[in-house]
Protein backbone atom coordinates (compact mmCIF):
# COMPACT_ATOMS: atom_id res chain seq x y z
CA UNK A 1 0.00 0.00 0.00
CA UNK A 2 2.80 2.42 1.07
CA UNK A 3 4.53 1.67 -2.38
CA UNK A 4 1.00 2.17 -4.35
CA UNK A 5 0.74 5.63 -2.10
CA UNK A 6 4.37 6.68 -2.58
CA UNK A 7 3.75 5.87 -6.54
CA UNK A 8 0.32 8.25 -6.88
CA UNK A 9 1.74 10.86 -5.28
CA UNK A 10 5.06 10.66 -7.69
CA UNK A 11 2.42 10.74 -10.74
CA UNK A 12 0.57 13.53 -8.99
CA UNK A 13 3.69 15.73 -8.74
CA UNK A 14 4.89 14.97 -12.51
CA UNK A 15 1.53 15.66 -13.62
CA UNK A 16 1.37 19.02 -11.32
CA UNK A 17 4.58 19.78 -12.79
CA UNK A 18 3.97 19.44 -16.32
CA UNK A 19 0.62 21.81 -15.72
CA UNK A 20 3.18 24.64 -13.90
CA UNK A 21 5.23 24.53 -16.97
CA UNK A 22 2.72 24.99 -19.72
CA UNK A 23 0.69 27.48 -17.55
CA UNK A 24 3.95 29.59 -17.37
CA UNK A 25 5.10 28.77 -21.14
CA UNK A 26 1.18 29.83 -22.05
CA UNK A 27 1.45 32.94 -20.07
CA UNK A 28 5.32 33.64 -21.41
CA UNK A 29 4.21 33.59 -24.35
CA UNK A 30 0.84 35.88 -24.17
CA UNK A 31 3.61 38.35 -22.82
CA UNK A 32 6.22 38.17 -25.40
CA UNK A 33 3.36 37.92 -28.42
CA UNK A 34 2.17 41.24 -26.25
CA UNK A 35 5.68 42.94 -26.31
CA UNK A 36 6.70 41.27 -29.59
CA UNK A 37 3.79 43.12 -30.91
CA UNK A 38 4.24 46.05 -29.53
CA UNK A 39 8.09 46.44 -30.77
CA UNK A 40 7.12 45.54 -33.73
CA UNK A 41 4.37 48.63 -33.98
CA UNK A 42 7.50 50.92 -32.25
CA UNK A 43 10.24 49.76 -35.41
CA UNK A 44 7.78 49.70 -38.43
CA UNK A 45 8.91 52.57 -41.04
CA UNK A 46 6.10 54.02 -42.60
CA UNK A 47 6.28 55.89 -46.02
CA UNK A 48 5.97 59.50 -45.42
CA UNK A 49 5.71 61.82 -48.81
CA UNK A 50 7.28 64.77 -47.54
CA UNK A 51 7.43 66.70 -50.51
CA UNK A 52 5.50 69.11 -51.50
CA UNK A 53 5.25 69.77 -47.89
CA UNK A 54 5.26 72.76 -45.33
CA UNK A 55 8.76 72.94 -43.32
CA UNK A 56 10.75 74.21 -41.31
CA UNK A 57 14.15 73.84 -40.13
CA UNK A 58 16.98 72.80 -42.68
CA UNK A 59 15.72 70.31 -44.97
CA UNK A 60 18.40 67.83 -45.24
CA UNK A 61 18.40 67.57 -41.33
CA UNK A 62 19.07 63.68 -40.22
CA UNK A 63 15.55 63.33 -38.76
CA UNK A 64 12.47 64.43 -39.86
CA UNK A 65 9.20 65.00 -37.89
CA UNK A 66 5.87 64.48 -39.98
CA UNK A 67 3.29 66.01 -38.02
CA UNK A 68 -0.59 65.01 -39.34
CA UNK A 69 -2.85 67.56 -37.91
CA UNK A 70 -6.44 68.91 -38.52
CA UNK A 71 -6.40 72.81 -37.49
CA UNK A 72 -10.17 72.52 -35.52
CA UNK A 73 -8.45 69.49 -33.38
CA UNK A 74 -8.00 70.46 -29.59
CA UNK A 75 -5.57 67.94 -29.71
CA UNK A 76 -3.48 69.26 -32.23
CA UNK A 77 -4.28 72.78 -30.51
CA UNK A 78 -1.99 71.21 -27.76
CA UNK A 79 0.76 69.74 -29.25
CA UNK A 80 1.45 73.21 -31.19
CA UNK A 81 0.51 74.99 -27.64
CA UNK A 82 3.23 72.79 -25.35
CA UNK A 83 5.10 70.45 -27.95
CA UNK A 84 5.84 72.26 -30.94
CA UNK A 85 7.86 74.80 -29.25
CA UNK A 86 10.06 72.72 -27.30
CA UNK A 87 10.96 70.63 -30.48
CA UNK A 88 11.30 73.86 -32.38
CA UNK A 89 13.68 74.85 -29.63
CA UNK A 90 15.66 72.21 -29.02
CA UNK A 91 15.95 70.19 -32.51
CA UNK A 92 14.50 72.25 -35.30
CA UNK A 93 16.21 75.56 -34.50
CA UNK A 94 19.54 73.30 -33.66
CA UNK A 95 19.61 71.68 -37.34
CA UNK A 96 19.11 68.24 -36.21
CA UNK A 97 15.23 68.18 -37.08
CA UNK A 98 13.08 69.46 -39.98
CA UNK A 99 9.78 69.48 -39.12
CA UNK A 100 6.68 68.84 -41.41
CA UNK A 101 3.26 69.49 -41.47
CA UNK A 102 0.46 67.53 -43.30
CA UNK A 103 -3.29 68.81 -43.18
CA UNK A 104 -5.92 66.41 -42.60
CA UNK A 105 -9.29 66.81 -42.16
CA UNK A 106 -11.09 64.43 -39.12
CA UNK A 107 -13.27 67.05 -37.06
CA UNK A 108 -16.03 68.54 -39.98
CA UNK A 109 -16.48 70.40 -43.18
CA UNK A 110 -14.82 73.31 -42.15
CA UNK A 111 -11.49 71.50 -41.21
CA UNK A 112 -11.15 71.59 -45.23
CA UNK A 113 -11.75 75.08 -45.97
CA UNK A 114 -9.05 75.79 -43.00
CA UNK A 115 -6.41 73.55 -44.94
CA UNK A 116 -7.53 74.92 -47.86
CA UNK A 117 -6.47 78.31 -46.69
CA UNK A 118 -3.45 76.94 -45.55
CA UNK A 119 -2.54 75.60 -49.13
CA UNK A 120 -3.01 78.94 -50.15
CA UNK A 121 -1.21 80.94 -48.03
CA UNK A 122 1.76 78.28 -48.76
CA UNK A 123 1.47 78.57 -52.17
CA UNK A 124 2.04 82.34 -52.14
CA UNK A 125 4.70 82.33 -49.46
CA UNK A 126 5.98 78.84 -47.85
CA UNK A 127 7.56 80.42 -44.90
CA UNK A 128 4.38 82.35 -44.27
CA UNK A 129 2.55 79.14 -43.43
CA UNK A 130 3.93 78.84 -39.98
CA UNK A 131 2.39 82.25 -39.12
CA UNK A 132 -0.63 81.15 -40.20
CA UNK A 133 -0.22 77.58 -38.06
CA UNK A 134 0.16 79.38 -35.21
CA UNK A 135 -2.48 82.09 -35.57
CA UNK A 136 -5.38 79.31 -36.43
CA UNK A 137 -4.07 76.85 -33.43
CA UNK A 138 -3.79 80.46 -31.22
CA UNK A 139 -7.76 81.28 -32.43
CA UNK A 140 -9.30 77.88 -32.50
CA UNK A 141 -12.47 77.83 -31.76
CA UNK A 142 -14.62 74.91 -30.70
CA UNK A 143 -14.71 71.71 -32.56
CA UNK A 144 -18.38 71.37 -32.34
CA UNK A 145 -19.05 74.55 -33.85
CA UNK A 146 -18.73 75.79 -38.00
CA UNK A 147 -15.75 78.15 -36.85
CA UNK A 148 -13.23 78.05 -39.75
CA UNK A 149 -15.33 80.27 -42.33
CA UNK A 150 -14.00 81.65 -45.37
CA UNK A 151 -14.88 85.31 -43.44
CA UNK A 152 -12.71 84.43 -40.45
CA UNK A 153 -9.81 82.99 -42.00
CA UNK A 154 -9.20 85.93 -44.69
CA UNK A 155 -9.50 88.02 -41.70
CA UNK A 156 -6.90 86.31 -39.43
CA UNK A 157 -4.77 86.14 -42.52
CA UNK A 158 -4.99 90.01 -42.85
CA UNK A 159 -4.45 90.38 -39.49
CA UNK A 160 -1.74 87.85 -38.84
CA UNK A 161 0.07 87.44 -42.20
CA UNK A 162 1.22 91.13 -43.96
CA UNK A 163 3.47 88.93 -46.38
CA UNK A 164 0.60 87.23 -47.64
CA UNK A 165 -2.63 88.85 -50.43
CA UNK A 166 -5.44 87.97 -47.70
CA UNK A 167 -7.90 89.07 -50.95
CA UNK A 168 -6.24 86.49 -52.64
CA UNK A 169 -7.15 84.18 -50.41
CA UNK A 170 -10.70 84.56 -50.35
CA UNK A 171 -10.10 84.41 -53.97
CA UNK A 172 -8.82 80.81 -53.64
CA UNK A 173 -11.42 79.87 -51.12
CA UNK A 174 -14.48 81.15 -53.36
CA UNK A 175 -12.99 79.00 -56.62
CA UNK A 176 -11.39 75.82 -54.43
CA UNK A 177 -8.33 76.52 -56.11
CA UNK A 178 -6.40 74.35 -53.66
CA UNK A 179 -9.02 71.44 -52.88
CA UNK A 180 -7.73 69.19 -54.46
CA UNK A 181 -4.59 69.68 -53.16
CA UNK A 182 -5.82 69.49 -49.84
CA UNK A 183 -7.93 66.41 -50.12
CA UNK A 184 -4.79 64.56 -51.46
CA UNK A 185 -3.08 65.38 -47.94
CA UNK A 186 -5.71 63.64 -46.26
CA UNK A 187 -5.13 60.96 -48.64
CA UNK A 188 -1.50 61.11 -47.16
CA UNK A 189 -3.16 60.40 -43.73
CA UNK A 190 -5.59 58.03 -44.49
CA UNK A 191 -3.09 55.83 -46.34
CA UNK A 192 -0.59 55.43 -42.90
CA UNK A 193 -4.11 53.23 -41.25
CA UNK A 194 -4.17 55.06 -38.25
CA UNK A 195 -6.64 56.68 -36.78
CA UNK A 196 -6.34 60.24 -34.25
CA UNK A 197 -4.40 63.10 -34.61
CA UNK A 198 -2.30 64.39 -33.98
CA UNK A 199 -0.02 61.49 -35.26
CA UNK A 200 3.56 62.32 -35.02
CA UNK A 201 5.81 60.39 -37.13
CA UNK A 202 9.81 60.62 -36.12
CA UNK A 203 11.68 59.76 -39.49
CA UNK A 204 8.44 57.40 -40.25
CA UNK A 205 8.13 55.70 -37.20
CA UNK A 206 5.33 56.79 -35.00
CA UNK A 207 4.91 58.09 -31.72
CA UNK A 208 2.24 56.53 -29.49
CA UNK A 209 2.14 59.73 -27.54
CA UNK A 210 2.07 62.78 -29.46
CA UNK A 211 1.71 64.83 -26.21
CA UNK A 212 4.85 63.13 -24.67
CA UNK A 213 7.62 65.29 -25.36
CA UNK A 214 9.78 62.73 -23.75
CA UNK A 215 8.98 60.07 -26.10
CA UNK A 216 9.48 61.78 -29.07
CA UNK A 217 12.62 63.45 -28.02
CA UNK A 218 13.43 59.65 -26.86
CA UNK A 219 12.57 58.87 -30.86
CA UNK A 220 14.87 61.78 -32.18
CA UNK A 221 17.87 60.98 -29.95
CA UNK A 222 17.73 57.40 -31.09
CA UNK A 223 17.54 58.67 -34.41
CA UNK A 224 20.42 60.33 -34.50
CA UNK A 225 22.60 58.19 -32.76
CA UNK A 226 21.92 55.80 -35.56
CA UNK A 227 23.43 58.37 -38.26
């Protein structure tokens, strides 16, 4: 009996065993799938068509920042508001960074008549844009609301831009002169698969947190260490 008893409980502790080990390779490997996954999301390159593009900084810079942003976004209102100027400070200004902007349009119609206006103030004076970044971020008005009229934009541009025809403009906006062009950035957007802006791309890769300044300065160090 005492052999018999000593024999069951040998079977019971192989068996036990064997249940401890593929309980902990099962759970090892929901973990590593997890982080495997996650890596992978961190290292993956996307295509980023920069030309054609607003800019600043120097443009052969060793890293590039792609910034997709939709000027009613409160979001996006943020990033420029507590982001942008660090990264301006620290990388663009510094000639280690040029930084890009893409219009998209995610919040309503009038997100496209603001990147339309965009496009045109680009088109007359590329520099100029980034006055007319800030001024529209600095005078958002709510998302929920049909802000970004043809009226108020002209006007911000005459009051913001003096390098820029604001009549011109409102030329543009009346005839869509720069729709198409616009709609094709959101193409830009919509062809990365991701969804939520802003989304902040660091030489193609992209940042989880747009509103970490840490990570993405994390992103850009890494970057440039691999030059």
């Amino acid at each position: 009996m005492a052999n018999k008893k000593k024999s069951r409980d040998m079977q019971g502790l192989v068996v036990g065993t064997i249940l401890v080990l593929v309980l902990a390779l099962g759970v090892y490997g929901v973990i590593n799938q997890f982080t495997g996954s996650k890596q992978e999301a961190a290292d993956k390159v996307y295509p980023i068509d920069y030309k054609g593009q607003p800019f600043i900084g120097k443009e052969n810079a060793p890293v590039k920042i792609m910034e997709f942003g939709d000027f009613k976004c409160p979001v996006c209102k943020q990033f420029h508001d507590t982001i942008f100027p660090r990264l301006k400070k620290d990388f663009v200004d510094t000639g280690k960074v040029s930084f890009y902007f893409t219009n998209t349009q995610v919040i309503g119609p009038d997100s496209l008549t603001a990147g339309e206006a965009g496009e045109a103030v680009f088109k007359q004076n590329p520099q100029a844009f980034w006055k007319y970044y800030d001024a529209i971020y600095k005078q958002q008005g709510n998302e929920n609301v049909k802000w970004a009229t043809p009226a108020f934009l002209v006007d911000l541009i005459k009051k913001n831009i003096t390098e820029v025809d604001a009549n011109k403009v409102s030329e543009d906006l009346t005839k869509k002169t720069f729709e198409k062009e616009t709609l094709a950035d959101n193409t830009k957007y919509n062809n990365t698969g991701i969804n939520g802006v802003p989304l902040i791309m660091v030489n193609g890769k992209q940042i989880q947190n747009g509103l970490s300044y840490s990570e993405i300065k994390a992103a850009i160090e890494k970057e440039l260490q691999a030059k």
